[in-house]
PDB file of N, CA and C in Angstrom:
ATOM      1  N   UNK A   1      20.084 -25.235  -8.614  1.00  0.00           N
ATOM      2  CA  UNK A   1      20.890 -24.095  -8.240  1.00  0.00           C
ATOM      3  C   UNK A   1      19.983 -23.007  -7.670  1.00  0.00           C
ATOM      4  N   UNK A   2      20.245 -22.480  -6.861  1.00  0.00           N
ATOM      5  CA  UNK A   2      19.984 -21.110  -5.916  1.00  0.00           C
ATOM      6  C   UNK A   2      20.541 -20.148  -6.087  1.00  0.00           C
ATOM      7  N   UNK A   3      19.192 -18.871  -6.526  1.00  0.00           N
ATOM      8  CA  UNK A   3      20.183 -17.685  -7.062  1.00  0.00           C
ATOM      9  C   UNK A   3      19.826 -16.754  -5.988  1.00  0.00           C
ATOM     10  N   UNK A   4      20.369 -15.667  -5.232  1.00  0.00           N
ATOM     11  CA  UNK A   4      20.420 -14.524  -4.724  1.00  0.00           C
ATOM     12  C   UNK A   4      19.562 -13.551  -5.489  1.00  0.00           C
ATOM     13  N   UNK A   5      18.916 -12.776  -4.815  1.00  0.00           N
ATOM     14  CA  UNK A   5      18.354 -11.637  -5.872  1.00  0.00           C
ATOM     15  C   UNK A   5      19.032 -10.370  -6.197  1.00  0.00           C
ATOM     16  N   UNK A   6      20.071 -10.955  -5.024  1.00  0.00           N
ATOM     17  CA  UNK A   6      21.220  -9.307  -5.935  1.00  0.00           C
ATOM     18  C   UNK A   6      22.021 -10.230  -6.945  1.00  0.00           C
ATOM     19  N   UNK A   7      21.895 -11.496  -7.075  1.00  0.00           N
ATOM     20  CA  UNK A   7      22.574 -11.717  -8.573  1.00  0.00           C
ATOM     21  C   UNK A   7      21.864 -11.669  -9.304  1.00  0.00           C
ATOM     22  N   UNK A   8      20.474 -11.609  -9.448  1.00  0.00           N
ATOM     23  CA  UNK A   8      19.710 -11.787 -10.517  1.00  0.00           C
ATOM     24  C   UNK A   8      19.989  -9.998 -11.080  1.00  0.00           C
ATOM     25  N   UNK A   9      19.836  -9.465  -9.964  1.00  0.00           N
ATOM     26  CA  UNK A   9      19.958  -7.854 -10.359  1.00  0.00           C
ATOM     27  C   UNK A   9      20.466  -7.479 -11.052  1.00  0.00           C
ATOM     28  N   UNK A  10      21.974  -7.855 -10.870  1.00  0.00           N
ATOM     29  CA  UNK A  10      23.462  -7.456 -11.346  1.00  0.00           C
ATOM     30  C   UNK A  10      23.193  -7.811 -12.772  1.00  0.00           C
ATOM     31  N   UNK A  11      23.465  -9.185 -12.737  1.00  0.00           N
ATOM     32  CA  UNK A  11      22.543  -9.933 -14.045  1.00  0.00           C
ATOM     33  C   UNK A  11      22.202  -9.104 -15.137  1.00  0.00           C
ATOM     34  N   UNK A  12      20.840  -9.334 -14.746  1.00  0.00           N
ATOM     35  CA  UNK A  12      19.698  -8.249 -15.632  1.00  0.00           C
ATOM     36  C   UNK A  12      19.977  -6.695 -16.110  1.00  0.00           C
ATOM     37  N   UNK A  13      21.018  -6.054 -14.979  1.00  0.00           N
ATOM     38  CA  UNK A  13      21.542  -4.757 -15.032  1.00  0.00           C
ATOM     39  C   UNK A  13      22.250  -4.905 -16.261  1.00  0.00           C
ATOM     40  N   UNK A  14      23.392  -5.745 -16.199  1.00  0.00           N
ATOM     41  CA  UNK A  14      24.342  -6.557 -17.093  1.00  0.00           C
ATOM     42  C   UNK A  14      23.880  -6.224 -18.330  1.00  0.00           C
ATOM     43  N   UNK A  15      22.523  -7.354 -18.491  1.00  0.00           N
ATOM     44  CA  UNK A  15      21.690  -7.439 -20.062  1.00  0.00           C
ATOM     45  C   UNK A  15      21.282  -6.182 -20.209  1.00  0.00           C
ATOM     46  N   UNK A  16      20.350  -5.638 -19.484  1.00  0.00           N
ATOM     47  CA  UNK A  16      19.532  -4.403 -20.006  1.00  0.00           C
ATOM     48  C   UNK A  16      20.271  -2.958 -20.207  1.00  0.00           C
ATOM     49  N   UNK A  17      21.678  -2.878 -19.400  1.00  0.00           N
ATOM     50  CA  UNK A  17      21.994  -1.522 -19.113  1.00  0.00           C
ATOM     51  C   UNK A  17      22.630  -0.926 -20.658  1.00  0.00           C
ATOM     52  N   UNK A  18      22.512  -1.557 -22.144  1.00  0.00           N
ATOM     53  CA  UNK A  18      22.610  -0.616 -23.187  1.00  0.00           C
ATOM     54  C   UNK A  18      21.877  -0.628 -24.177  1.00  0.00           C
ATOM     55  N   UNK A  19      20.760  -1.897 -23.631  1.00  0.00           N
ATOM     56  CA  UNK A  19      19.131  -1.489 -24.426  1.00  0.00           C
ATOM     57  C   UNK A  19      18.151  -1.612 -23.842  1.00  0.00           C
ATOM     58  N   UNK A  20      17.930  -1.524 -22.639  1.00  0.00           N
ATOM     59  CA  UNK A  20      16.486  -1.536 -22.150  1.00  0.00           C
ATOM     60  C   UNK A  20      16.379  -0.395 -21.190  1.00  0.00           C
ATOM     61  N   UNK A  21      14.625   0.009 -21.386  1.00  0.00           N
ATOM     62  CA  UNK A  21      14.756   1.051 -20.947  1.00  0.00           C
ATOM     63  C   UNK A  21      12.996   0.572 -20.191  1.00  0.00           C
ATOM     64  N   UNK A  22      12.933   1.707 -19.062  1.00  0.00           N
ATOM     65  CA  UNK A  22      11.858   1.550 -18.096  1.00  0.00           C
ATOM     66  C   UNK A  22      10.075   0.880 -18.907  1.00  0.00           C
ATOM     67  N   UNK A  23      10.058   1.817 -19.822  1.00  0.00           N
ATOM     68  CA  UNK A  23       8.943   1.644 -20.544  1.00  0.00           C
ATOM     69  C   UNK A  23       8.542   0.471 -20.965  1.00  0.00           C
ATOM     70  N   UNK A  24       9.689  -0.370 -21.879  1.00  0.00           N
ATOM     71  CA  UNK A  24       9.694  -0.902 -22.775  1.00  0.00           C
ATOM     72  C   UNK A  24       9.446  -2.421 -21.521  1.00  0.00           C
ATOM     73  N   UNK A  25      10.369  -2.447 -20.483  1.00  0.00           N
ATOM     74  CA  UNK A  25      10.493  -3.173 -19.455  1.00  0.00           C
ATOM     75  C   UNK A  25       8.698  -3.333 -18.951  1.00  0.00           C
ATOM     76  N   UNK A  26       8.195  -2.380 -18.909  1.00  0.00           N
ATOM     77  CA  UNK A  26       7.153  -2.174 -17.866  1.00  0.00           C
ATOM     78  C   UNK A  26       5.703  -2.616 -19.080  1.00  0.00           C
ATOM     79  N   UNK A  27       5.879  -2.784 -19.995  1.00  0.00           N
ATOM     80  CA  UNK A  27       5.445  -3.062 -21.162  1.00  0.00           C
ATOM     81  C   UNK A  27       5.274  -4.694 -20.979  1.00  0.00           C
ATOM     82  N   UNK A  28       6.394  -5.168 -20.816  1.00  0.00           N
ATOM     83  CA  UNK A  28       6.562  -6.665 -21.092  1.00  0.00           C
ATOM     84  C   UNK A  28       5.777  -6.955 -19.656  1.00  0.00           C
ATOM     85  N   UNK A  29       6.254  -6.651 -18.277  1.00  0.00           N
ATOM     86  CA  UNK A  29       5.686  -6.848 -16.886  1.00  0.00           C
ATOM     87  C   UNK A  29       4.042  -6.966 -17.021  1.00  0.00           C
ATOM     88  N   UNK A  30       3.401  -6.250 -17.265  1.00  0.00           N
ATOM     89  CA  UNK A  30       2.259  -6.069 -17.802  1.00  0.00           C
ATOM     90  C   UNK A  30       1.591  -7.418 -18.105  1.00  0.00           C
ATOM     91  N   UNK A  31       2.102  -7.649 -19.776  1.00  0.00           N
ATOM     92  CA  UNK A  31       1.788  -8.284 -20.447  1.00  0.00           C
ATOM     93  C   UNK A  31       2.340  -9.815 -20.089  1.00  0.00           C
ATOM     94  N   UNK A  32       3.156  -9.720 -18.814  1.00  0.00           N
ATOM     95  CA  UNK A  32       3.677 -11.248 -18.458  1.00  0.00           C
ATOM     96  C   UNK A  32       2.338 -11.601 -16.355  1.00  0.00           C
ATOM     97  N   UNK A  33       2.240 -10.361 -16.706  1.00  0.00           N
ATOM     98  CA  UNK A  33       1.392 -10.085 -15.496  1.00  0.00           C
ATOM     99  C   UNK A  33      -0.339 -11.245 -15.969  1.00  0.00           C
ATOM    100  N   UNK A  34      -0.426 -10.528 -17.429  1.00  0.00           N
ATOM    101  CA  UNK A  34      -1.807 -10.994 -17.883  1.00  0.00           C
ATOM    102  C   UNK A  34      -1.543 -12.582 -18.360  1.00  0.00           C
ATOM    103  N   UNK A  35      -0.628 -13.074 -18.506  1.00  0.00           N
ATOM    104  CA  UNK A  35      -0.174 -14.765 -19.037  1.00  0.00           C
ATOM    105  C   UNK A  35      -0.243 -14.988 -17.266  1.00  0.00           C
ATOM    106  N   UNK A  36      -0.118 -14.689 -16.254  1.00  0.00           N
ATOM    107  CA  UNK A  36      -0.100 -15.178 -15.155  1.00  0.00           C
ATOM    108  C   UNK A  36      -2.043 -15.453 -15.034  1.00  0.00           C
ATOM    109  N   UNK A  37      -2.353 -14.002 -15.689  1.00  0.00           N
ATOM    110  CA  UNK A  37      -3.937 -14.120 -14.954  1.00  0.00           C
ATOM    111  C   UNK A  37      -4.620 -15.274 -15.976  1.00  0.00           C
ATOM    112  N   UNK A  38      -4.322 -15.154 -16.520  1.00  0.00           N
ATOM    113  CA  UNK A  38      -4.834 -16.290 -17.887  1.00  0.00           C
ATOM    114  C   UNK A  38      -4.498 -17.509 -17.709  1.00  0.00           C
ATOM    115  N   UNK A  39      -3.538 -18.290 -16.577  1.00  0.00           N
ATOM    116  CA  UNK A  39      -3.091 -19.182 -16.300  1.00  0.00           C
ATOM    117  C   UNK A  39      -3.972 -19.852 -15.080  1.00  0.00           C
ATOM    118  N   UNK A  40      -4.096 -18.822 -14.557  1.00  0.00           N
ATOM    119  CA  UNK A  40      -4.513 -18.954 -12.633  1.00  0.00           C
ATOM    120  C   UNK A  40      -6.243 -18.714 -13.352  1.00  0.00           C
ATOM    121  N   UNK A  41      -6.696 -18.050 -14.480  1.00  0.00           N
ATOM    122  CA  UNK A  41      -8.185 -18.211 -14.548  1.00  0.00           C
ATOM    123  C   UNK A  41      -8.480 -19.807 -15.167  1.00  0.00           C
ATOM    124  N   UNK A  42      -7.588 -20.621 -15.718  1.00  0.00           N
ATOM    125  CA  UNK A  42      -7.539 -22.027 -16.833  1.00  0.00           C
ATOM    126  C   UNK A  42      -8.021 -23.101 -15.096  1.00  0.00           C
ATOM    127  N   UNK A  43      -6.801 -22.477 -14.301  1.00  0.00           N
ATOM    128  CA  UNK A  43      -6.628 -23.101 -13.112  1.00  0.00           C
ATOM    129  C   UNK A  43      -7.801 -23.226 -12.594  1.00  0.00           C
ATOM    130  N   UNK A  44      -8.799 -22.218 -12.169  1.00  0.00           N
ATOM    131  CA  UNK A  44     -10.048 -21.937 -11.556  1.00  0.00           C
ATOM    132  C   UNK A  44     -10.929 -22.652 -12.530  1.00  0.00           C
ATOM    133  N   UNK A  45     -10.934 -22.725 -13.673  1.00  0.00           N
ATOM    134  CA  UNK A  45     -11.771 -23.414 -14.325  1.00  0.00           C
ATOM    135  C   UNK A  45     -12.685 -22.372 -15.200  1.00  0.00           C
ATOM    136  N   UNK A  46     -12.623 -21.128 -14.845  1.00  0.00           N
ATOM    137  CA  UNK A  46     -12.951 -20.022 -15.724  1.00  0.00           C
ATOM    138  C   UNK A  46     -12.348 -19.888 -17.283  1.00  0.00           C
ATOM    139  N   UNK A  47     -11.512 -20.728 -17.946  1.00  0.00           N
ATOM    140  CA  UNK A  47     -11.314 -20.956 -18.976  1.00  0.00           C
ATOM    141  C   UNK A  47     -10.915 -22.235 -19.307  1.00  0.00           C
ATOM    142  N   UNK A  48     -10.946 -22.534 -20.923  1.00  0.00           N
ATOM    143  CA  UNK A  48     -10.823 -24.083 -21.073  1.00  0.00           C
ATOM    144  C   UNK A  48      -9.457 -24.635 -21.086  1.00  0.00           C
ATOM    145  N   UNK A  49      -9.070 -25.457 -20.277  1.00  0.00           N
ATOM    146  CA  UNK A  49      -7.972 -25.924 -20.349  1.00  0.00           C
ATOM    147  C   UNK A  49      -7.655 -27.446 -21.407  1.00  0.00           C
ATOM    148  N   UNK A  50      -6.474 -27.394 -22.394  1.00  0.00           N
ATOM    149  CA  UNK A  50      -6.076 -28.738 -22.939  1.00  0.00           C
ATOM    150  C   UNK A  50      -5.372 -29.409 -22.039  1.00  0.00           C
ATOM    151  N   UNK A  51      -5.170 -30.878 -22.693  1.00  0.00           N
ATOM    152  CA  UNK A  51      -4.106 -31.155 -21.556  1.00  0.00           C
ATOM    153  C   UNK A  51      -2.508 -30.730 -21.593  1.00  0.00           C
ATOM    154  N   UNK A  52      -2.953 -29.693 -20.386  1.00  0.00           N
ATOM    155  CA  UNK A  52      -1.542 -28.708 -20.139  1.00  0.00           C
ATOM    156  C   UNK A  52      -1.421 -28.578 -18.636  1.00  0.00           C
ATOM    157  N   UNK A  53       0.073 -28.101 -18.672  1.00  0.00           N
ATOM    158  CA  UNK A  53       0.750 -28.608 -16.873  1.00  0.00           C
ATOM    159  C   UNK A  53       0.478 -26.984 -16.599  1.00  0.00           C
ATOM    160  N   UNK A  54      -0.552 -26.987 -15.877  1.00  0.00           N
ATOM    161  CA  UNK A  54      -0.865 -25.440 -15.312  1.00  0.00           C
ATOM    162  C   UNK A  54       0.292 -25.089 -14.486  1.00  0.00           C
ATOM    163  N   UNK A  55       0.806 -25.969 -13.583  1.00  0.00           N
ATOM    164  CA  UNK A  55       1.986 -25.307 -12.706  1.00  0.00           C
ATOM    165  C   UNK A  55       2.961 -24.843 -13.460  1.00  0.00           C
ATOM    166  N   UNK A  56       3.184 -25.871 -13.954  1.00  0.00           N
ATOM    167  CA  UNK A  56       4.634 -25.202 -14.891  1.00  0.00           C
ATOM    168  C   UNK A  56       4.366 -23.958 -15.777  1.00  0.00           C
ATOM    169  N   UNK A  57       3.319 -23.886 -15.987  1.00  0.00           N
ATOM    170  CA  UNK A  57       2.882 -22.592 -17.081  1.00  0.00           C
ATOM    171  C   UNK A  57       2.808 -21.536 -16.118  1.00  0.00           C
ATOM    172  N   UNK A  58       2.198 -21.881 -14.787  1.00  0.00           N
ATOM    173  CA  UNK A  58       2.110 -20.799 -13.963  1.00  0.00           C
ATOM    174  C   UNK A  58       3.391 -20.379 -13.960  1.00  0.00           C
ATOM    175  N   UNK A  59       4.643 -21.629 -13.056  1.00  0.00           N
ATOM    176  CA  UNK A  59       5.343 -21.249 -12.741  1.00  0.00           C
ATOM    177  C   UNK A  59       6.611 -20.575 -13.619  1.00  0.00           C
ATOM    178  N   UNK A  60       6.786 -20.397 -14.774  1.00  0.00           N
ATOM    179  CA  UNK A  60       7.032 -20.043 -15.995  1.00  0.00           C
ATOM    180  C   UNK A  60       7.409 -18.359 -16.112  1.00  0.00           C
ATOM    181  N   UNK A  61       5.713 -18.344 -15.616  1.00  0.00           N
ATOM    182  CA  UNK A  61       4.826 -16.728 -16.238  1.00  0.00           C
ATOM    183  C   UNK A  61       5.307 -15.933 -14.741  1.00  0.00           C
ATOM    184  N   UNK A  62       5.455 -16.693 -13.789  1.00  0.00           N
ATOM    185  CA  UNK A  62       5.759 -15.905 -12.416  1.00  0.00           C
ATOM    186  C   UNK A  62       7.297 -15.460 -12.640  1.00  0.00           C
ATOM    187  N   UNK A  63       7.984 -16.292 -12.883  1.00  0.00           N
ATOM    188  CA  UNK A  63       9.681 -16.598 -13.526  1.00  0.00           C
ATOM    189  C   UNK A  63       9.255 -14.820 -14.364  1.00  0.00           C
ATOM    190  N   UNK A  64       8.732 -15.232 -15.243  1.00  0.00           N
ATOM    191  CA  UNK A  64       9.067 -13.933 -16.212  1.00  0.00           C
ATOM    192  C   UNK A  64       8.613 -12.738 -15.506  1.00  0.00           C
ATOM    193  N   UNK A  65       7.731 -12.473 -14.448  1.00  0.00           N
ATOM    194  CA  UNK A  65       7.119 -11.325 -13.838  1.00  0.00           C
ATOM    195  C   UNK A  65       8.339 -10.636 -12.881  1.00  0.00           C
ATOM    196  N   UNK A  66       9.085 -11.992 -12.424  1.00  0.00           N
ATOM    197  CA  UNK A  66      10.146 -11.182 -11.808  1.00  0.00           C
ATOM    198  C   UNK A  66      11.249 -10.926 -12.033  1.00  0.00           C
ATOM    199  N   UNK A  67      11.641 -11.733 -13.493  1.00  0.00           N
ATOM    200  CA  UNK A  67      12.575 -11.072 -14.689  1.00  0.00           C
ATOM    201  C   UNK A  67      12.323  -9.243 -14.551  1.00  0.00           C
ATOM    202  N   UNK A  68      11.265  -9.006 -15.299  1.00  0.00           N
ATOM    203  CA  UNK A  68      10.762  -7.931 -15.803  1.00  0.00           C
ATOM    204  C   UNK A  68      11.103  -6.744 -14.090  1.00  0.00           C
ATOM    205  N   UNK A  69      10.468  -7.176 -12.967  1.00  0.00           N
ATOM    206  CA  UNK A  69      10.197  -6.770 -12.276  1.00  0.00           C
ATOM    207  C   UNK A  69      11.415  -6.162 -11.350  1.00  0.00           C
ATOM    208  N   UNK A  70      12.231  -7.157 -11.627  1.00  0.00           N
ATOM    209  CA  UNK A  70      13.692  -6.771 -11.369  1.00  0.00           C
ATOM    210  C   UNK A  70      14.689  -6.273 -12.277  1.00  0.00           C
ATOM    211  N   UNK A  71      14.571  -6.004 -13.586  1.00  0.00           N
ATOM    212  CA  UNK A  71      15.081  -5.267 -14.223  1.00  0.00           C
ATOM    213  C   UNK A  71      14.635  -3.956 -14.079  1.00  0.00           C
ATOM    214  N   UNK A  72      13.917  -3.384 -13.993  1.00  0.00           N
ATOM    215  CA  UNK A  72      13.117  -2.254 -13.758  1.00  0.00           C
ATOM    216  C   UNK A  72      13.774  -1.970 -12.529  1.00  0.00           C
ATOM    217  N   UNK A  73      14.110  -2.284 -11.589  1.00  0.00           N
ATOM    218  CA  UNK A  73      14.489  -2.058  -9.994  1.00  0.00           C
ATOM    219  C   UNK A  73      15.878  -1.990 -10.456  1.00  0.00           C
ATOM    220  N   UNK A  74      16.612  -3.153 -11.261  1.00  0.00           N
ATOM    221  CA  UNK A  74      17.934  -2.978 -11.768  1.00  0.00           C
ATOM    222  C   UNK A  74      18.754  -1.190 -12.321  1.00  0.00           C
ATOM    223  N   UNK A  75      17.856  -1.117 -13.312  1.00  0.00           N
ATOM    224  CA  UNK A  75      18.278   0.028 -14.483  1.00  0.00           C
ATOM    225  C   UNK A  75      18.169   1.274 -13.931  1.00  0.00           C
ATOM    226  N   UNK A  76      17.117   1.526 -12.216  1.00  0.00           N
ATOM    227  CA  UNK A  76      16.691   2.596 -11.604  1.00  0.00           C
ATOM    228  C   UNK A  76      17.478   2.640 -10.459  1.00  0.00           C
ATOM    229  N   UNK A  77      18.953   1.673 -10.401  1.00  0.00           N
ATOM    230  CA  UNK A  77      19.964   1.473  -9.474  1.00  0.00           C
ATOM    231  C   UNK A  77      18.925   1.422  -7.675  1.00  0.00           C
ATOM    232  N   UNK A  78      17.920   0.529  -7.957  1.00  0.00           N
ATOM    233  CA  UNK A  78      17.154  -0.074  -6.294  1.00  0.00           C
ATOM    234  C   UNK A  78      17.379  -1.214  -5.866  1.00  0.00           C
ATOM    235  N   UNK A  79      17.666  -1.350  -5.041  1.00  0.00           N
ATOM    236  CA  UNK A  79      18.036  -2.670  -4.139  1.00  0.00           C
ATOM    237  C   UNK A  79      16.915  -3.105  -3.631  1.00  0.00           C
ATOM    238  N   UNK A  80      16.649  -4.173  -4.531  1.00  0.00           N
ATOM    239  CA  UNK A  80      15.295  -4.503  -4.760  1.00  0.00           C
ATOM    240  C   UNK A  80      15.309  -5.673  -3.007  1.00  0.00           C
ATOM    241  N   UNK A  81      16.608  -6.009  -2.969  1.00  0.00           N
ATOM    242  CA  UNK A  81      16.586  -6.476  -1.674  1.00  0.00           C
ATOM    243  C   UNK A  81      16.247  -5.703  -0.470  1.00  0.00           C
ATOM    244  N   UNK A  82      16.866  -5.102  -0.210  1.00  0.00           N
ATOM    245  CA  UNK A  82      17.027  -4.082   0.903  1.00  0.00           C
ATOM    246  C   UNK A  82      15.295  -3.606   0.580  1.00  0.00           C
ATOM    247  N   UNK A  83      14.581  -3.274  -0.432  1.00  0.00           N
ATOM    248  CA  UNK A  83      13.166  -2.504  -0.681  1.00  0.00           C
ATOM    249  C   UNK A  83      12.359  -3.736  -0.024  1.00  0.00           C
ATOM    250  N   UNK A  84      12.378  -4.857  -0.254  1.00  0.00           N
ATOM    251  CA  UNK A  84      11.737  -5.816   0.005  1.00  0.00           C
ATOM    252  C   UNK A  84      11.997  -6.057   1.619  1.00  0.00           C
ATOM    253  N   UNK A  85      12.590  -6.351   2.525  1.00  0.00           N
ATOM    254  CA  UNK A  85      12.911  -6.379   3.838  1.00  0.00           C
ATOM    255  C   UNK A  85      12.515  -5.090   4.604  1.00  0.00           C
ATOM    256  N   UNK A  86      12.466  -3.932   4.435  1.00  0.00           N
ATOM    257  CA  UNK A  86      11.775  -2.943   4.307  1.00  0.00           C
ATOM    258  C   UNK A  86      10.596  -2.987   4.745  1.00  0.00           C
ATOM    259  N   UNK A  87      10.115  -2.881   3.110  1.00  0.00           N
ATOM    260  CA  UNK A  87       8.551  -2.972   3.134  1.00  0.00           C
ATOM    261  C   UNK A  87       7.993  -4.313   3.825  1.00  0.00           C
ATOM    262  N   UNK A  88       8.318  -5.345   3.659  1.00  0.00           N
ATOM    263  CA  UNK A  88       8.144  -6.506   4.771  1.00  0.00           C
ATOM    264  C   UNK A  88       7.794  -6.030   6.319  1.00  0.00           C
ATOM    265  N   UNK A  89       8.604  -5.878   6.541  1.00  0.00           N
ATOM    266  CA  UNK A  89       9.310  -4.778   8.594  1.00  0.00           C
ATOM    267  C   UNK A  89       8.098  -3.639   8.137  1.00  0.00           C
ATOM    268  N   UNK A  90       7.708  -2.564   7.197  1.00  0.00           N
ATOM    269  CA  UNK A  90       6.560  -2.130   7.299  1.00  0.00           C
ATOM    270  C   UNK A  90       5.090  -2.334   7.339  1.00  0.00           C
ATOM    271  N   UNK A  91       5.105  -3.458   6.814  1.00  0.00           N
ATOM    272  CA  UNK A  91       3.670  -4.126   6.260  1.00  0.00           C
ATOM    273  C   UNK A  91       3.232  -5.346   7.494  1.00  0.00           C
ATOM    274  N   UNK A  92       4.543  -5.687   8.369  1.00  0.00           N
ATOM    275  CA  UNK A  92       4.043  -6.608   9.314  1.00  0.00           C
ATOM    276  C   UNK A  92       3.938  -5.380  10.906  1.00  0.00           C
ATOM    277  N   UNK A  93       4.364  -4.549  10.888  1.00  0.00           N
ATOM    278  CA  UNK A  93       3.964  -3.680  11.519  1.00  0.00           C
ATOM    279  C   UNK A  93       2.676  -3.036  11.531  1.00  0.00           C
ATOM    280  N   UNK A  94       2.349  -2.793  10.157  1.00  0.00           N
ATOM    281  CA  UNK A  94       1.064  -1.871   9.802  1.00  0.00           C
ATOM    282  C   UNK A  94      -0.234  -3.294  10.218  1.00  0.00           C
ATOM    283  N   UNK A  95       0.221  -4.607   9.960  1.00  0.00           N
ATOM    284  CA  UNK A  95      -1.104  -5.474   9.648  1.00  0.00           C
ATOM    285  C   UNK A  95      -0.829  -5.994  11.651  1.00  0.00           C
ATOM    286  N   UNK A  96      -0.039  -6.323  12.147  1.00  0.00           N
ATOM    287  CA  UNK A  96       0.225  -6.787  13.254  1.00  0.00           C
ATOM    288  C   UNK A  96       0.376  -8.565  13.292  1.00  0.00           C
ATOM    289  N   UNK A  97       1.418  -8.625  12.677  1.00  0.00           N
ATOM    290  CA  UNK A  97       2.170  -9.509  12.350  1.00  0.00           C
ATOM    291  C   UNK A  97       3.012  -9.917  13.214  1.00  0.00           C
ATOM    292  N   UNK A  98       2.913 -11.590  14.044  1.00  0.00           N
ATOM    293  CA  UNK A  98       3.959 -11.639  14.879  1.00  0.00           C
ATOM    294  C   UNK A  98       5.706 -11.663  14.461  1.00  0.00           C
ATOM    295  N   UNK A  99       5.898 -12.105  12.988  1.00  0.00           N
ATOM    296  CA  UNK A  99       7.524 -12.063  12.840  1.00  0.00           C
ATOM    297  C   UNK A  99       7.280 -10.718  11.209  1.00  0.00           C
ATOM    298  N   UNK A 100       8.393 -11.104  10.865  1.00  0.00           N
ATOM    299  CA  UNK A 100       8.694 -10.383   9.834  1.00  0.00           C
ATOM    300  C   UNK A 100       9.959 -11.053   8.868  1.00  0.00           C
ATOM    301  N   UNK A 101       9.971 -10.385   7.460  1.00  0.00           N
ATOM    302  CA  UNK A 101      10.685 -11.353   7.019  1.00  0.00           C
ATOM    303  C   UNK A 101      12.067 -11.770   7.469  1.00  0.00           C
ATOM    304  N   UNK A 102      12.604 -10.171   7.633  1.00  0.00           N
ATOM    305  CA  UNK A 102      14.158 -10.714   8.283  1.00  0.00           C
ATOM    306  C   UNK A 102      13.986 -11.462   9.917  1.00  0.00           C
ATOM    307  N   UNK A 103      13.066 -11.260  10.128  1.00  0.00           N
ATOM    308  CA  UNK A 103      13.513 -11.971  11.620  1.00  0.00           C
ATOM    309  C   UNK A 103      13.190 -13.741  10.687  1.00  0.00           C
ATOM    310  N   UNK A 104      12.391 -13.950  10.450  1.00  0.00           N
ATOM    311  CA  UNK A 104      12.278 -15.279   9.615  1.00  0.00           C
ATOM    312  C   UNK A 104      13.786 -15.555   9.020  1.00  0.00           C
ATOM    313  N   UNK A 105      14.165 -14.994   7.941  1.00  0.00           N
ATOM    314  CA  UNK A 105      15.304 -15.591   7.473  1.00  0.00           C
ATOM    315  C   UNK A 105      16.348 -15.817   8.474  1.00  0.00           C
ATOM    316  N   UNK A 106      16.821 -14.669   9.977  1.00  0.00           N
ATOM    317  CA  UNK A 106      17.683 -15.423  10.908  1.00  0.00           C
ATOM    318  C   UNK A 106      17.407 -15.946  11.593  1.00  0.00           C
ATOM    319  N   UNK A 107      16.323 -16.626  11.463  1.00  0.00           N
ATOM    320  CA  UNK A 107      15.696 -17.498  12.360  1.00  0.00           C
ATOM    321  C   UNK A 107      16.023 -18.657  12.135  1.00  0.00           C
ATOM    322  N   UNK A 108      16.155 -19.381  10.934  1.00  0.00           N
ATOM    323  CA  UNK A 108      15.623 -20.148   9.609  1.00  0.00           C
ATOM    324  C   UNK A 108      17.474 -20.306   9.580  1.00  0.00           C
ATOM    325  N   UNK A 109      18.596 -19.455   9.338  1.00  0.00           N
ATOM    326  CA  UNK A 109      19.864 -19.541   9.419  1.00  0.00           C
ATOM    327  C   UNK A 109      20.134 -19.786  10.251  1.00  0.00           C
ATOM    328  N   UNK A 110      19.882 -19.040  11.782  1.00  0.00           N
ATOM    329  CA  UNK A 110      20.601 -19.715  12.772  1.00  0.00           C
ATOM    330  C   UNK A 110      20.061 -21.239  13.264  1.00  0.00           C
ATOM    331  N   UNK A 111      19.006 -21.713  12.960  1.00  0.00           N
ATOM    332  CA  UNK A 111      18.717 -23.252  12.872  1.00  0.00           C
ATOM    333  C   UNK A 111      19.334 -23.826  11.749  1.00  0.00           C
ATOM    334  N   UNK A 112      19.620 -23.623  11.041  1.00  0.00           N
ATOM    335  CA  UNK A 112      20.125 -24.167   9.741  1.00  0.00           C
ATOM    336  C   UNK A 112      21.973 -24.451  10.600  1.00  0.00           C
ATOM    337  N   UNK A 113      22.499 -24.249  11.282  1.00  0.00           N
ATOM    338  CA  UNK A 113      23.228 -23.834  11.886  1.00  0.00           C
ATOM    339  C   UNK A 113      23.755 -24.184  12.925  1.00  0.00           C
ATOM    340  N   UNK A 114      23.494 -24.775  13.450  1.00  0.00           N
ATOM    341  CA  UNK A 114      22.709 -25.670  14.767  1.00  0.00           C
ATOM    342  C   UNK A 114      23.462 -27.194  14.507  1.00  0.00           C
TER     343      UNK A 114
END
């Protein structure tokens, strides 16, 4: 299944909007930030790994970074979509970037389309 990130939003708004609060959110982000770096250092070989499925652990700890990351964008009513397409269209401007993300995604639809 394929989720939208304004459903994940809504979502998370859903859960968090009568106990979670910025701090407490930005607390966990953090600390799901450092299970990412602790994953990706096992990966590099900078720490000892058992036999364990680094992807899935990675991919896990990334899962939870943007839990966190989008609740926070949720509870502060940001359209974490619209911020992201944005800053995309700014950042491929500033670096000199031949596309950008939205031109990618109707790019990518109208072939899909075809």
């Amino acid at each position: 299944m394929k989720i939208l990130i304004e459903e994940l939003q809504e979502y998370l708004y859903d859960y968090y909007i009568n106990g979670g609060n910025d701090q407490s959110l930005f607390m966990k982000l953090v600390e799901e930030i450092g299970e990412v770096a602790e994953v990706l250092n096992k990966k590099a070989g900078r720490k000892h790994v058992e036999d364990e499925d680094l992807k899935s652990q990675l991919g896990n700890e990334l899962a939870d970074v943007i839990h966190y990351a989008v609740a926070i964008a949720a509870l502060n009513d940001i359209d974490i979509n619209d911020i992201i397409i944005d800053k995309d269209k700014f950042s491929s401007i500033k670096y000199n970037h031949k596309h950008n993300l939205e031109q990618f995604i109707l790019g990518r639809r109208l072939n899909k389309n075809k």
